[in-house]
N, C-alpha and C. Protein backbone atom coordinates (compact mmCIF):
# COMPACT_ATOMS: atom_id res chain seq x y z
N UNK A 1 7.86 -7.02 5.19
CA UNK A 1 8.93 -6.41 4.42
C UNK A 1 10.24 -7.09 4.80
N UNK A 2 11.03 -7.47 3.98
CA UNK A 2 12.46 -8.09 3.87
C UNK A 2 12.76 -6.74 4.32
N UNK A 3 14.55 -7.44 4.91
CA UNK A 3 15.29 -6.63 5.32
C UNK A 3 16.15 -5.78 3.52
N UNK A 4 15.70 -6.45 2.51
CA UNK A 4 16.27 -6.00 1.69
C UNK A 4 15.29 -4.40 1.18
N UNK A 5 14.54 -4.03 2.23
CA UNK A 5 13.63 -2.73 1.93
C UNK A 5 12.92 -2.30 1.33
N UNK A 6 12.02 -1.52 0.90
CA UNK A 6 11.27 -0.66 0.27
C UNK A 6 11.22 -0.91 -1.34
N UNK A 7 12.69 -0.44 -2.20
CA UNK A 7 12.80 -0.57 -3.04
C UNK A 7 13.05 -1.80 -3.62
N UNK A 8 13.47 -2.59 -2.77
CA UNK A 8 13.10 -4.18 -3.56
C UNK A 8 12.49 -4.67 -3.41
N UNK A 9 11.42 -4.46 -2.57
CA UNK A 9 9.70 -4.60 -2.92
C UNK A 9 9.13 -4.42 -3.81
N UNK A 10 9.58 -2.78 -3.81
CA UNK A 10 8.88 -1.97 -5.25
C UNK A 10 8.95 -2.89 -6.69
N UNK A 11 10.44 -3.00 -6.69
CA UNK A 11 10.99 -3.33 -8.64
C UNK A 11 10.26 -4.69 -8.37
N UNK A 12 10.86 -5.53 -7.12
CA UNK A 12 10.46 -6.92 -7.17
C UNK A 12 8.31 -7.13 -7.92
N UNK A 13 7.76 -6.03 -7.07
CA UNK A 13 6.29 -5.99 -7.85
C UNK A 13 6.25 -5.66 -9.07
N UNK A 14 7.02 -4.66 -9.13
CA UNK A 14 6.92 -4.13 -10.56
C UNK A 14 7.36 -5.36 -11.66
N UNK A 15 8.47 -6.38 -11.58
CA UNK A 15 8.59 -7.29 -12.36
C UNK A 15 7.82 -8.02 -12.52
N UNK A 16 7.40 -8.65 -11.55
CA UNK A 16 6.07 -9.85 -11.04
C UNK A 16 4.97 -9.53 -11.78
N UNK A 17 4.40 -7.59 -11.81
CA UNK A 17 3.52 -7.21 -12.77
C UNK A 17 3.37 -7.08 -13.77
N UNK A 18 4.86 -7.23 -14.05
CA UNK A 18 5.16 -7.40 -15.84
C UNK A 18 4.71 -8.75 -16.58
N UNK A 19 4.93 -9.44 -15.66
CA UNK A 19 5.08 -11.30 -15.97
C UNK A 19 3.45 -11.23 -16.09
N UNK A 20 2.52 -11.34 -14.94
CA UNK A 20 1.57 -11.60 -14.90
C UNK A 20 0.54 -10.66 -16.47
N UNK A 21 1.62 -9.61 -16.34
CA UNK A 21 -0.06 -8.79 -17.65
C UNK A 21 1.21 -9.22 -19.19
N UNK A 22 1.79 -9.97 -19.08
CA UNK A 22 2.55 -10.81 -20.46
C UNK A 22 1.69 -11.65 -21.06
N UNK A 23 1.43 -12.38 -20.11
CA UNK A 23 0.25 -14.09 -19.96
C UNK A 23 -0.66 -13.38 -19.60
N UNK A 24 -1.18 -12.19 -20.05
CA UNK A 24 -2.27 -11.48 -19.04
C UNK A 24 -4.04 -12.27 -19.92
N UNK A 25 -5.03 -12.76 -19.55
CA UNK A 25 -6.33 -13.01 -20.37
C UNK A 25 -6.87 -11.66 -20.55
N UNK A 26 -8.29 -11.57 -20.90
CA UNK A 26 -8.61 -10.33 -21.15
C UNK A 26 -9.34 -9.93 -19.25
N UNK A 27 -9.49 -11.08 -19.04
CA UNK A 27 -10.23 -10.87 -17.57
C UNK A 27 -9.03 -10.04 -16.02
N UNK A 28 -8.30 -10.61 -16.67
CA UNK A 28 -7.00 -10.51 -15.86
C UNK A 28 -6.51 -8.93 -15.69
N UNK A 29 -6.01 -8.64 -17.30
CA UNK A 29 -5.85 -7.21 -17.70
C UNK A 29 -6.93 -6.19 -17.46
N UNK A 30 -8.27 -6.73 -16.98
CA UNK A 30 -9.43 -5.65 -16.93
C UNK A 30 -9.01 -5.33 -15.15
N UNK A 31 -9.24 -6.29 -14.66
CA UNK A 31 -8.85 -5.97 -13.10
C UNK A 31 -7.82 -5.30 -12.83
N UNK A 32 -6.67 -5.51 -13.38
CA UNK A 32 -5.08 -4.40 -13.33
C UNK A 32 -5.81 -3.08 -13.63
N UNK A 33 -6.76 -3.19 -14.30
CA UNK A 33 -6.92 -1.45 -15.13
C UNK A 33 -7.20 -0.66 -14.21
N UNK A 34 -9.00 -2.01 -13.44
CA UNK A 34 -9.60 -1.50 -12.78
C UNK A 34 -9.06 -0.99 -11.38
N UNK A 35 -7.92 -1.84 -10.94
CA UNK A 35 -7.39 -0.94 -9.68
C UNK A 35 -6.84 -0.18 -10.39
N UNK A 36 -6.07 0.13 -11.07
CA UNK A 36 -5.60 1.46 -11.24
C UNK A 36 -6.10 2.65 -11.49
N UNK A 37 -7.15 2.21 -11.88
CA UNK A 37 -8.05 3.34 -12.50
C UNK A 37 -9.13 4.19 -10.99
N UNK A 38 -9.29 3.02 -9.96
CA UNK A 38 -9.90 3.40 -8.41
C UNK A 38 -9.19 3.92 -7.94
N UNK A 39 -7.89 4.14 -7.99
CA UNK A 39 -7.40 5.26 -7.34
C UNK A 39 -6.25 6.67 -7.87
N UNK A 40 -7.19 6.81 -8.68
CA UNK A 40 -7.18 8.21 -9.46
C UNK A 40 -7.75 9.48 -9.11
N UNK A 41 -7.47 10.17 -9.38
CA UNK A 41 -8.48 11.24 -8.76
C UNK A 41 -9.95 11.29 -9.31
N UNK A 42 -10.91 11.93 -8.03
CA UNK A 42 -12.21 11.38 -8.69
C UNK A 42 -12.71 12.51 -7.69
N UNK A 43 -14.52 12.00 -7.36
CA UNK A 43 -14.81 13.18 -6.49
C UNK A 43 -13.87 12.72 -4.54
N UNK A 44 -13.20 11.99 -4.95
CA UNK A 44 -12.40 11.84 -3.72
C UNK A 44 -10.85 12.04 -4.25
N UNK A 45 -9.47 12.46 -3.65
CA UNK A 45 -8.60 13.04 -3.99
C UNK A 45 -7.47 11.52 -3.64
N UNK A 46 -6.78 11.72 -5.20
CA UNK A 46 -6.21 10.35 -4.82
C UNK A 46 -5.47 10.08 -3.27
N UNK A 47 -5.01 11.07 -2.85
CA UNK A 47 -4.29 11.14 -1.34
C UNK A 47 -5.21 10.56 -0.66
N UNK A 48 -6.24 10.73 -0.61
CA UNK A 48 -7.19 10.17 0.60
C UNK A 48 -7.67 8.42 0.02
N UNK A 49 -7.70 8.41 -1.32
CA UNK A 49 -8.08 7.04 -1.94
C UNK A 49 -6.82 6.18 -1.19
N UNK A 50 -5.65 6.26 -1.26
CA UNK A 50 -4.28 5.55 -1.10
C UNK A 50 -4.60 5.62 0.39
N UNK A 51 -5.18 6.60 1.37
CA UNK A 51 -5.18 6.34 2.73
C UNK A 51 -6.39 5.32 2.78
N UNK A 52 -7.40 5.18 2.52
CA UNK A 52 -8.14 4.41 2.14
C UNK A 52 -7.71 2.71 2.27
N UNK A 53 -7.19 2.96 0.89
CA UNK A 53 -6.56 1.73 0.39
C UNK A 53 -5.32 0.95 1.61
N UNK A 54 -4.74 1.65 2.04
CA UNK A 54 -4.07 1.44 3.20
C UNK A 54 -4.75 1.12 4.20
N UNK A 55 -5.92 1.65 4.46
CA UNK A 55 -6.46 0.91 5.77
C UNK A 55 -7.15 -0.33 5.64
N UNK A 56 -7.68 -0.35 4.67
CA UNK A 56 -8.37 -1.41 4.05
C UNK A 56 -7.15 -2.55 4.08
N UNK A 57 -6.19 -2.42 3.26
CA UNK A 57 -4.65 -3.42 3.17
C UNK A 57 -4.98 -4.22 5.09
N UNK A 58 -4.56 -2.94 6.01
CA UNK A 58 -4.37 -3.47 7.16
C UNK A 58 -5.50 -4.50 7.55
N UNK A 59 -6.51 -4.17 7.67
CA UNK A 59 -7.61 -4.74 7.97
C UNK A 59 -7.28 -6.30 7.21
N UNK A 60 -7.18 -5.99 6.20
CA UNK A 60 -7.11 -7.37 5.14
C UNK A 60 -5.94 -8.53 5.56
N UNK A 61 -5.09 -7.65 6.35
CA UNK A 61 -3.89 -8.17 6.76
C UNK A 61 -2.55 -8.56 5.56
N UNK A 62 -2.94 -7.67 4.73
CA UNK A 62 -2.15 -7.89 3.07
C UNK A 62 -0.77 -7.23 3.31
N UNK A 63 0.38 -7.67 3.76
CA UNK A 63 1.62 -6.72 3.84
C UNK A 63 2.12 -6.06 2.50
N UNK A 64 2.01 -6.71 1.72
CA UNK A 64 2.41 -6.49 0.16
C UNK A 64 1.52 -5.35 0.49
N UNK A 65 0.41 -5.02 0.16
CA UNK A 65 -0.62 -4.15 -0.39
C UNK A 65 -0.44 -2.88 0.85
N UNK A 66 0.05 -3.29 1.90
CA UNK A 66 0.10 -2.29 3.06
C UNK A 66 1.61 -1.87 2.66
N UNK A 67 2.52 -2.14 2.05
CA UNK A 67 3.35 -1.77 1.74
C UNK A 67 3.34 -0.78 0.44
N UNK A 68 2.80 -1.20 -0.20
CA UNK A 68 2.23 -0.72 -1.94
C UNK A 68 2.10 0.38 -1.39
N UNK A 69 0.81 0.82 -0.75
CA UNK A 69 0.06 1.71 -0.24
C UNK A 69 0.65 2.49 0.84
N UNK A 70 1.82 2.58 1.57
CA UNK A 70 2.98 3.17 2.55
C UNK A 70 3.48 4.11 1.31
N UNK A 71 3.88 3.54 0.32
CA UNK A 71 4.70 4.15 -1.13
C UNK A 71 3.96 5.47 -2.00
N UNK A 72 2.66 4.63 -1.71
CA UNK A 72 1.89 5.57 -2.61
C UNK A 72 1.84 6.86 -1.98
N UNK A 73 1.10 6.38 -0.41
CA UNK A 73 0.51 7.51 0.57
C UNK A 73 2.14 8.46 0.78
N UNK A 74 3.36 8.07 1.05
CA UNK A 74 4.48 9.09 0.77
C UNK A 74 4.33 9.75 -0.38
N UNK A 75 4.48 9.53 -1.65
CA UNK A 75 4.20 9.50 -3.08
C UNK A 75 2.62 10.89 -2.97
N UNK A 76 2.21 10.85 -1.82
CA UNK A 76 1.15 11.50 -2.41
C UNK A 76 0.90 12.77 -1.07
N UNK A 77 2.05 13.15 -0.34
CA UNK A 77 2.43 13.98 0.53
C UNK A 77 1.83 13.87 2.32
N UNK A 78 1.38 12.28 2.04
CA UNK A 78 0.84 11.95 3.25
C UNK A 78 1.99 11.99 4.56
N UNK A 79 1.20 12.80 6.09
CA UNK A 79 2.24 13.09 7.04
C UNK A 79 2.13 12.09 8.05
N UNK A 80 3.24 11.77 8.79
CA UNK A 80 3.40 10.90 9.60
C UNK A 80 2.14 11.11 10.74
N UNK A 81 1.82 12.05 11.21
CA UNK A 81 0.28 11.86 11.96
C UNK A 81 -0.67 11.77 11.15
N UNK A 82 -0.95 12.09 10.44
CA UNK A 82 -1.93 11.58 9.41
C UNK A 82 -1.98 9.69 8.88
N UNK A 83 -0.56 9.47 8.90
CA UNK A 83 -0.49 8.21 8.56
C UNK A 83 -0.63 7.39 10.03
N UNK A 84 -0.47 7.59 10.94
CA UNK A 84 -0.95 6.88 12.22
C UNK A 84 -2.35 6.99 12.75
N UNK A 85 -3.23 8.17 12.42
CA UNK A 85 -4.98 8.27 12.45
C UNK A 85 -5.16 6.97 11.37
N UNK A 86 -4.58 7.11 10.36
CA UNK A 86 -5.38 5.98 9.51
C UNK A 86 -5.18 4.82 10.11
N UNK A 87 -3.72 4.33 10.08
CA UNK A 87 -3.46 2.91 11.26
C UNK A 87 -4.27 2.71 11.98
N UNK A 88 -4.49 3.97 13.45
CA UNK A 88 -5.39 3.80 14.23
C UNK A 88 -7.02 3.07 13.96
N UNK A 89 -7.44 3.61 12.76
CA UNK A 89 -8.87 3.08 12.78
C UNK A 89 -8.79 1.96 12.08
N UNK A 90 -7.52 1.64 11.46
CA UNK A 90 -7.60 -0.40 10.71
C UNK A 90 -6.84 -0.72 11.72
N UNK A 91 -6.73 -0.41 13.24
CA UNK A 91 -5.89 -1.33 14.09
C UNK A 91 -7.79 -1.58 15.04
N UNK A 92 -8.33 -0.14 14.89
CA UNK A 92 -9.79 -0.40 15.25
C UNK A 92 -10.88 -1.73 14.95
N UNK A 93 -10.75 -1.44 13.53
CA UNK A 93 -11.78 -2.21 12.54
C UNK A 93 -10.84 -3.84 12.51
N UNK A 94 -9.95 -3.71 12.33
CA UNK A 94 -9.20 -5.27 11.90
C UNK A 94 -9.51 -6.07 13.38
N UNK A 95 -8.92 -5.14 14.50
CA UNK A 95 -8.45 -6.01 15.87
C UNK A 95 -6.85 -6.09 16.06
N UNK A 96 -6.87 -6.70 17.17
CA UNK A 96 -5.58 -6.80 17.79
C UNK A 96 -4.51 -7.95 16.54
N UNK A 97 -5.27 -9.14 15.62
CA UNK A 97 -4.29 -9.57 14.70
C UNK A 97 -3.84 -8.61 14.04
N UNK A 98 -4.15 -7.61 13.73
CA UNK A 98 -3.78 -6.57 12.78
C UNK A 98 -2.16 -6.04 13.56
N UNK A 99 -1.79 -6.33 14.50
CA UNK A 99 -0.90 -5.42 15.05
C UNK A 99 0.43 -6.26 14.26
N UNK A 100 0.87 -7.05 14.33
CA UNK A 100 1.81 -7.34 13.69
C UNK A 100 2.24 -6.86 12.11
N UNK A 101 0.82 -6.57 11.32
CA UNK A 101 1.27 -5.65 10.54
C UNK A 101 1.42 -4.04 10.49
N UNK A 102 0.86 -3.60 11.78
CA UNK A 102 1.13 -2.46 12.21
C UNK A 102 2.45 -1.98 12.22
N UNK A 103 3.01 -3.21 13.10
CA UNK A 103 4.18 -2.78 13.15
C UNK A 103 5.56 -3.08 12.00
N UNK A 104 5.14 -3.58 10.81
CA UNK A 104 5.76 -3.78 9.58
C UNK A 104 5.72 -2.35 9.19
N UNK A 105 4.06 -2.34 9.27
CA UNK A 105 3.73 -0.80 8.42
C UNK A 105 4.56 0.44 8.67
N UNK A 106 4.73 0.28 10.01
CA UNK A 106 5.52 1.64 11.03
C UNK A 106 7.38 1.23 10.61
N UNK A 107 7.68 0.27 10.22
CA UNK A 107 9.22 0.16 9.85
C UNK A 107 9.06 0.46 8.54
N UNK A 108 8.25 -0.15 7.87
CA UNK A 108 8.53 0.52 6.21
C UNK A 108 8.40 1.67 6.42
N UNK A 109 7.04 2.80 6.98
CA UNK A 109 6.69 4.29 6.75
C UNK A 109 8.08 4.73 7.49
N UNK A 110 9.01 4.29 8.28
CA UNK A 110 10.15 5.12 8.93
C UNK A 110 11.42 5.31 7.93
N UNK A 111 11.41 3.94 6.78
CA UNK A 111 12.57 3.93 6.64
C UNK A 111 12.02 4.79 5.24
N UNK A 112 10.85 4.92 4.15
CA UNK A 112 10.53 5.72 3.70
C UNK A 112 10.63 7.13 3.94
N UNK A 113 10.50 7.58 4.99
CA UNK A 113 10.49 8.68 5.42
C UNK A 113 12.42 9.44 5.84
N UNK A 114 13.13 8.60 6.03
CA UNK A 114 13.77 8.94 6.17
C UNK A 114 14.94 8.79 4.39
N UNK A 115 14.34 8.14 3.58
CA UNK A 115 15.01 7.89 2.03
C UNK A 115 15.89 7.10 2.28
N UNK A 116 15.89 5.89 3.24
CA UNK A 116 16.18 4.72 2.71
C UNK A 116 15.44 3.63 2.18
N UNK A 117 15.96 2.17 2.05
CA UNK A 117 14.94 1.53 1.31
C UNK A 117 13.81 1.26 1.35
């Protein structure tokens, strides 16, 4: 995460996603759907899908997507111990490279939490 925060992450994706489904093929636009459509509510509750998706991000080592997913999991009434059990088991499963985005993850979820960027 830039020091320019949260929200210029956000718009900055949100434009980038505009561009890409413009020029979108039909293969392209099916995959946008299809994540969106995996984390919906289902017989699992989107809150827990986005914690999910977040641990998975870490593991993957994806900051973008561990960021995405910081937004959502606020967005979806997730609590600061709750959001550190999940860390905990993608700091488990990933390993010790994972820590550097740990600790991205833990400056975005602070400054979220407190309603700055």
């Amino acid at each position: 995460m830039t020091d320019d925060g949260y929200q210029a992450f956000a718009a900055e994706r949100e434009a980038l996603n505009d561009l890409v489904l413009e020029h979108a093929n039909l293969e392209i636009k099916r995959f946008f759907s299809l994540d969106s459509q995996v984390y919906r509510e289902g017989a699992l509750p989107a809150r827990t899908k986005e914690i999910l998706g977040l641990v998975a991000s870490l593991v993957l080592r994806c900051d973008d997507c561990v960021s995405y997913h910081l937004g959502r999991c606020r967005d979806e009434g997730v609590s600061t111990p709750e959001l550190v059990d999940a860390l905990g088991l993608g700091l488990v499963v990933g390993g010790s490279i994972t820590i550097p985005h740990l600790r991205r993850a833990m400056k975005t979820w602070m400054e979220l939490m407190q309603g700055g960027d």
